[in-house]
N, C-alpha and C. Protein backbone atom coordinates (compact mmCIF):
# COMPACT_ATOMS: atom_id res chain seq x y z
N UNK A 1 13.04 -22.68 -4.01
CA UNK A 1 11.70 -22.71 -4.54
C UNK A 1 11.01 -21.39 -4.21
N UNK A 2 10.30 -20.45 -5.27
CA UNK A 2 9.55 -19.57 -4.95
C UNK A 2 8.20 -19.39 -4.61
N UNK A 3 7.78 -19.28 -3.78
CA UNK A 3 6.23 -19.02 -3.34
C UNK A 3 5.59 -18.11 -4.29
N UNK A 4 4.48 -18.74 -5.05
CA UNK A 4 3.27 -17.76 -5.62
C UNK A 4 2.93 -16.94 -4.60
N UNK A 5 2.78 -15.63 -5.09
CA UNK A 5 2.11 -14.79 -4.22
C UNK A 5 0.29 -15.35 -4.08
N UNK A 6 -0.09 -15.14 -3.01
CA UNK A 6 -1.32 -15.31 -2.55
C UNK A 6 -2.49 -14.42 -2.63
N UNK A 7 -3.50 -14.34 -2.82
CA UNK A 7 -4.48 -13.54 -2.31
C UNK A 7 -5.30 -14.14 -1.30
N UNK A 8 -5.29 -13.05 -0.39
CA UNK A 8 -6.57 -13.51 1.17
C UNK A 8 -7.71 -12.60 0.90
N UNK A 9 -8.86 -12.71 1.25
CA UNK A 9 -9.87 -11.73 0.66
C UNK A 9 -10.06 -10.98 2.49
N UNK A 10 -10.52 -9.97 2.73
CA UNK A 10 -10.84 -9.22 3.82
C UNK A 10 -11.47 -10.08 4.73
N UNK A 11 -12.67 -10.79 4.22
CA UNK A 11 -13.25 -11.51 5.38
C UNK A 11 -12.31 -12.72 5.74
N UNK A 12 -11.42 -13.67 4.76
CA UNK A 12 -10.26 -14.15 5.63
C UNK A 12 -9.80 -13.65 6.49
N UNK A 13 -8.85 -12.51 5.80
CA UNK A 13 -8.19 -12.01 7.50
C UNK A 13 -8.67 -11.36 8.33
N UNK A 14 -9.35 -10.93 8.62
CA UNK A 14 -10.45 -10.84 9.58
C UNK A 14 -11.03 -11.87 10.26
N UNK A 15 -11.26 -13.51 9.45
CA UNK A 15 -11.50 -14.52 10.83
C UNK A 15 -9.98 -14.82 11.06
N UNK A 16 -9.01 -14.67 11.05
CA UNK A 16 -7.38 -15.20 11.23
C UNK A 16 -7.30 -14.24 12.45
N UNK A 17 -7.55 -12.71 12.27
CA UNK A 17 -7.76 -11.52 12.95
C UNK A 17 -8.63 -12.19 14.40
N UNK A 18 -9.91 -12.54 14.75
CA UNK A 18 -10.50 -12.98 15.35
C UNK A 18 -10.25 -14.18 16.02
N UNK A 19 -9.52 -15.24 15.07
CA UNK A 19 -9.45 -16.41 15.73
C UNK A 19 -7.67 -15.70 16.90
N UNK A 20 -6.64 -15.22 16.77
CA UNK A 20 -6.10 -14.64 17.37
C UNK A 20 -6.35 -13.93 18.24
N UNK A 21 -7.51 -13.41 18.31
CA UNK A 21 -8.11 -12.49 19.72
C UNK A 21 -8.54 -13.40 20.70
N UNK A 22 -9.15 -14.08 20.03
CA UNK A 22 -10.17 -15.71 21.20
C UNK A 22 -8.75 -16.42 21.50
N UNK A 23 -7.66 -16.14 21.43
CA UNK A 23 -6.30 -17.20 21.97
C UNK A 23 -5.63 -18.30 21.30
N UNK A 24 -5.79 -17.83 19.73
CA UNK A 24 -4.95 -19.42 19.01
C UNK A 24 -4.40 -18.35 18.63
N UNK A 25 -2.67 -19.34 18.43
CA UNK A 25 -1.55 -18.81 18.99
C UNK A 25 -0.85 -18.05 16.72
N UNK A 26 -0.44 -17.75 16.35
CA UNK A 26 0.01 -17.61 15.34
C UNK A 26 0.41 -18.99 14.32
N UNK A 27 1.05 -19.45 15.58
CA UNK A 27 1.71 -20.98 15.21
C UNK A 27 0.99 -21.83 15.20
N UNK A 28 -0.20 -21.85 15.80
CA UNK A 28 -1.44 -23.18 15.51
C UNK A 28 -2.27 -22.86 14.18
N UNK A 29 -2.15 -21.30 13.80
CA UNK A 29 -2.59 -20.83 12.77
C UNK A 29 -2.55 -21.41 11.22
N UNK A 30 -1.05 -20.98 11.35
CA UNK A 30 -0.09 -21.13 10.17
C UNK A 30 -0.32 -22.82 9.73
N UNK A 31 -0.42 -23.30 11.32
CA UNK A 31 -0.30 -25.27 10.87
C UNK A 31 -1.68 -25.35 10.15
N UNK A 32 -2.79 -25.02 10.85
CA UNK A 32 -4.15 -24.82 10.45
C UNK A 32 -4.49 -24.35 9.10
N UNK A 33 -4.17 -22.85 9.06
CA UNK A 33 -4.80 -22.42 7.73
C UNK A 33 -3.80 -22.00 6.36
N UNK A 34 -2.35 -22.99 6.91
CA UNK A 34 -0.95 -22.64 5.90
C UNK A 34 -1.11 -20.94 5.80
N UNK A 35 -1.10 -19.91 6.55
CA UNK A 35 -0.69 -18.89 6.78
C UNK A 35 0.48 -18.51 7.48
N UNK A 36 1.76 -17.81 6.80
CA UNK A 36 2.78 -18.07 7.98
C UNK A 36 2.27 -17.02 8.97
N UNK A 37 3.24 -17.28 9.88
CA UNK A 37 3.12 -16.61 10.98
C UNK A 37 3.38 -14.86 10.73
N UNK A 38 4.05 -14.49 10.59
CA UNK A 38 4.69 -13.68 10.00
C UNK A 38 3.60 -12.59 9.13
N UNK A 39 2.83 -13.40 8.56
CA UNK A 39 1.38 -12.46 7.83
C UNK A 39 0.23 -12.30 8.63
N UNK A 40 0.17 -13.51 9.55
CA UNK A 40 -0.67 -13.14 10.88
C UNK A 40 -0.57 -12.07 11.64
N UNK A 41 0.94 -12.11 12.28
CA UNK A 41 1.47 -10.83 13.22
C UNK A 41 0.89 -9.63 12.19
N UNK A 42 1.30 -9.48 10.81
CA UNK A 42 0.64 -8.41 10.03
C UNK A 42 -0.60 -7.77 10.25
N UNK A 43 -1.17 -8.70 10.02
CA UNK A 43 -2.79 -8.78 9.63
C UNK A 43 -3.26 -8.31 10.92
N UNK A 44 -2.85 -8.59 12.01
CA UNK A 44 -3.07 -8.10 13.33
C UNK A 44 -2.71 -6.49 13.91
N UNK A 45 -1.46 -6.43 13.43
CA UNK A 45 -1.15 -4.89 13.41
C UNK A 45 -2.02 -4.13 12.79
N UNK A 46 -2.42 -4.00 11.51
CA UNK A 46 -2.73 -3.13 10.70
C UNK A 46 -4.22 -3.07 11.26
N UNK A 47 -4.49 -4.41 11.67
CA UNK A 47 -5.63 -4.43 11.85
C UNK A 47 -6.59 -3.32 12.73
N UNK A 48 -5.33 -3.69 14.03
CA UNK A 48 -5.46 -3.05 15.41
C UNK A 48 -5.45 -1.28 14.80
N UNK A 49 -4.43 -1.19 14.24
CA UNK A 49 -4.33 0.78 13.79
C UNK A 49 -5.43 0.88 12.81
N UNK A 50 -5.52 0.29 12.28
CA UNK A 50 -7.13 1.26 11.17
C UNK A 50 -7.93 0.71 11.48
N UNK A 51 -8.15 -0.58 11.57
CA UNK A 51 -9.60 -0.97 11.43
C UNK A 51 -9.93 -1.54 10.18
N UNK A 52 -8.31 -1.51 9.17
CA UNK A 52 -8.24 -2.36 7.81
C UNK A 52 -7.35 -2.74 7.38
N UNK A 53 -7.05 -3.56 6.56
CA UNK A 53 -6.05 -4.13 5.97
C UNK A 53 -5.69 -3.36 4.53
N UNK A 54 -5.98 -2.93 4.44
CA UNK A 54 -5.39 -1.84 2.82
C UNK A 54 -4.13 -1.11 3.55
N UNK A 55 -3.18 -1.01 2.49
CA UNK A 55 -1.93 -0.48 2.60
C UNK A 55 -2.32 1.10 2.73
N UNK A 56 -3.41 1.47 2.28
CA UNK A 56 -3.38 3.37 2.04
C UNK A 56 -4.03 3.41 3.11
N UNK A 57 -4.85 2.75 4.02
CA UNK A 57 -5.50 3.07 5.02
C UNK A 57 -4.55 3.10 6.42
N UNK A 58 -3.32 1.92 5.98
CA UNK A 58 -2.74 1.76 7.55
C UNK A 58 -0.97 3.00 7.19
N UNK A 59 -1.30 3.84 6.02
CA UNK A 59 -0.05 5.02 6.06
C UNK A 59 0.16 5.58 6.99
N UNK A 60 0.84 6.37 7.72
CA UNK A 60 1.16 7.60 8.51
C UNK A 60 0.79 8.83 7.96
N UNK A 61 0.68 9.98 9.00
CA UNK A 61 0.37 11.11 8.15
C UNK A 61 1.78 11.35 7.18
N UNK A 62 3.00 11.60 7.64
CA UNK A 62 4.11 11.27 7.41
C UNK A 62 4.26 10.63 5.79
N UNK A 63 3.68 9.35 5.60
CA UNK A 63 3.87 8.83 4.31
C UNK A 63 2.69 9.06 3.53
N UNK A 64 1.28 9.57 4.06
CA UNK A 64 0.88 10.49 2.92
C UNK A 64 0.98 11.41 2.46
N UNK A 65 1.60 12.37 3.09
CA UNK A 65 2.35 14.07 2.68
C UNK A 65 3.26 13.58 1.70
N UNK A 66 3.95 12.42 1.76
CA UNK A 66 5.60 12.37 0.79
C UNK A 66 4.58 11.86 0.00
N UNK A 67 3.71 10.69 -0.35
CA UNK A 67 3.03 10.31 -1.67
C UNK A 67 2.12 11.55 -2.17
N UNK A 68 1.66 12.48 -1.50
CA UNK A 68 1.12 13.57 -1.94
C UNK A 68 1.91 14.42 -2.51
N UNK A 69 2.96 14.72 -2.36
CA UNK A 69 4.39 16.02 -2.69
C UNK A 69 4.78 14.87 -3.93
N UNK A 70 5.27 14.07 -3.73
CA UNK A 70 5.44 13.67 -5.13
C UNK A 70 4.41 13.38 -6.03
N UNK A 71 3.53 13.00 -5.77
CA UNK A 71 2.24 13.34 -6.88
C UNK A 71 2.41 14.54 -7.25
N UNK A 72 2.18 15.81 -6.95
CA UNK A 72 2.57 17.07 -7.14
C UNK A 72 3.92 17.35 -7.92
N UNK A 73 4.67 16.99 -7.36
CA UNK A 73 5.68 17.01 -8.42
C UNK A 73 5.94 16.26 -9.39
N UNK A 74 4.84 15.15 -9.86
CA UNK A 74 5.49 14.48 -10.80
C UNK A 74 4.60 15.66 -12.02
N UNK A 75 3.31 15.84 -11.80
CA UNK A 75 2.65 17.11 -11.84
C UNK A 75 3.13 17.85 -12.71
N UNK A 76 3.65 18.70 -11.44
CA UNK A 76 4.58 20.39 -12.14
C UNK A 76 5.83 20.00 -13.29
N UNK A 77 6.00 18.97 -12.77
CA UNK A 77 7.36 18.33 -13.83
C UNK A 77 6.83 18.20 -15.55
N UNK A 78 5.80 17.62 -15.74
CA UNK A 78 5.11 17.52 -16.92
C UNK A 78 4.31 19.15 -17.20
N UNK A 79 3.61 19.25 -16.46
CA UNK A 79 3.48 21.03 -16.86
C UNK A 79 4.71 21.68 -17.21
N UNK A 80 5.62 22.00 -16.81
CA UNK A 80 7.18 22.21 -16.93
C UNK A 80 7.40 21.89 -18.19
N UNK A 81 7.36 20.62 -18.49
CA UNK A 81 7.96 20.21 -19.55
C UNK A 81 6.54 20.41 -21.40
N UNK A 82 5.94 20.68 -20.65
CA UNK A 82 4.78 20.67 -22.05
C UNK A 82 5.29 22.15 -22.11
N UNK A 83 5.09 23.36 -21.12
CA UNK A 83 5.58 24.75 -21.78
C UNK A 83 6.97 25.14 -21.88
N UNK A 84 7.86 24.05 -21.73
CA UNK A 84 9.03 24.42 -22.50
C UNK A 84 8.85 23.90 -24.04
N UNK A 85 7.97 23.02 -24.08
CA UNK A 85 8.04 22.31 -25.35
C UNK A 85 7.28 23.98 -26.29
N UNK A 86 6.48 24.50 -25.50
CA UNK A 86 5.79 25.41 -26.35
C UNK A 86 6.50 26.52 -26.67
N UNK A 87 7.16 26.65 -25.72
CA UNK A 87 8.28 28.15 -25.71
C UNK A 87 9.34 28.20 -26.88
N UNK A 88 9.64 26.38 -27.35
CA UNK A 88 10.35 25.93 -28.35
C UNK A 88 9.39 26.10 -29.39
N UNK A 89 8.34 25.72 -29.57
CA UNK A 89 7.55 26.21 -30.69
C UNK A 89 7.29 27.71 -31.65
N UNK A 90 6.60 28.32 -30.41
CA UNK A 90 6.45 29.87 -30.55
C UNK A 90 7.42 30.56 -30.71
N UNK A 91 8.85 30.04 -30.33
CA UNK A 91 9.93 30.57 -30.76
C UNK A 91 10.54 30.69 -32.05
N UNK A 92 10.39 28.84 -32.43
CA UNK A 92 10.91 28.77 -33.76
C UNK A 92 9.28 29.49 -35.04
N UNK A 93 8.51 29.92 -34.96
CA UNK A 93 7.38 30.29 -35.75
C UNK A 93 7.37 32.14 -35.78
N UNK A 94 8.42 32.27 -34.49
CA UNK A 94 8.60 33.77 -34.81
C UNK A 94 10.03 34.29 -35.22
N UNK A 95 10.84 33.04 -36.12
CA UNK A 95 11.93 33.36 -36.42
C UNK A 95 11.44 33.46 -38.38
């Protein structure tokens, strides 16, 4: 059986976040608010390093340089490819 993916809104995990700081355990969680455990431990990590739960906020410098360099190159790749397309143009118009 496959699980629908879920949405939690910020101020959810943030009281899941909280109720874990005051001492309920992951596992009283999960029974409680059908959250597995497993997205708790999450929600807690990310929490602790940014201060948010967004995926772009809890990156490394590390994995924003590589999503930045390839932005860039996906970039130069299409510039690249529009003035070869032109070089093919201006070529065939001066034959």
């Amino acid at each position: 059986m496959v699980k629908a993916n879920r949405y939690y809104t910020n101020e959810f995990k943030l009281k899941i976040v909280e109720l874990v700081k005051s001492g309920k355990t992951p596992s009283e969680i999960e029974r409680e608010y059908k959250v597995t455990k497993t997205t708790v431990r999450d929600w807690v990590k990310k929490y602790a390093n940014s201060g948010e739960f967004s995926a772009e906020a809890n990156r490394s410098a590390g994995e924003k340089e590589l999503r930045d360099l390839k932005k860039e190159l996906r970039q130069l790749r299409m510039e690249n490819d529009i003035l070869k397309q032109a070089a093919l143009i201006l070529g065939r118009r001066e034959l």
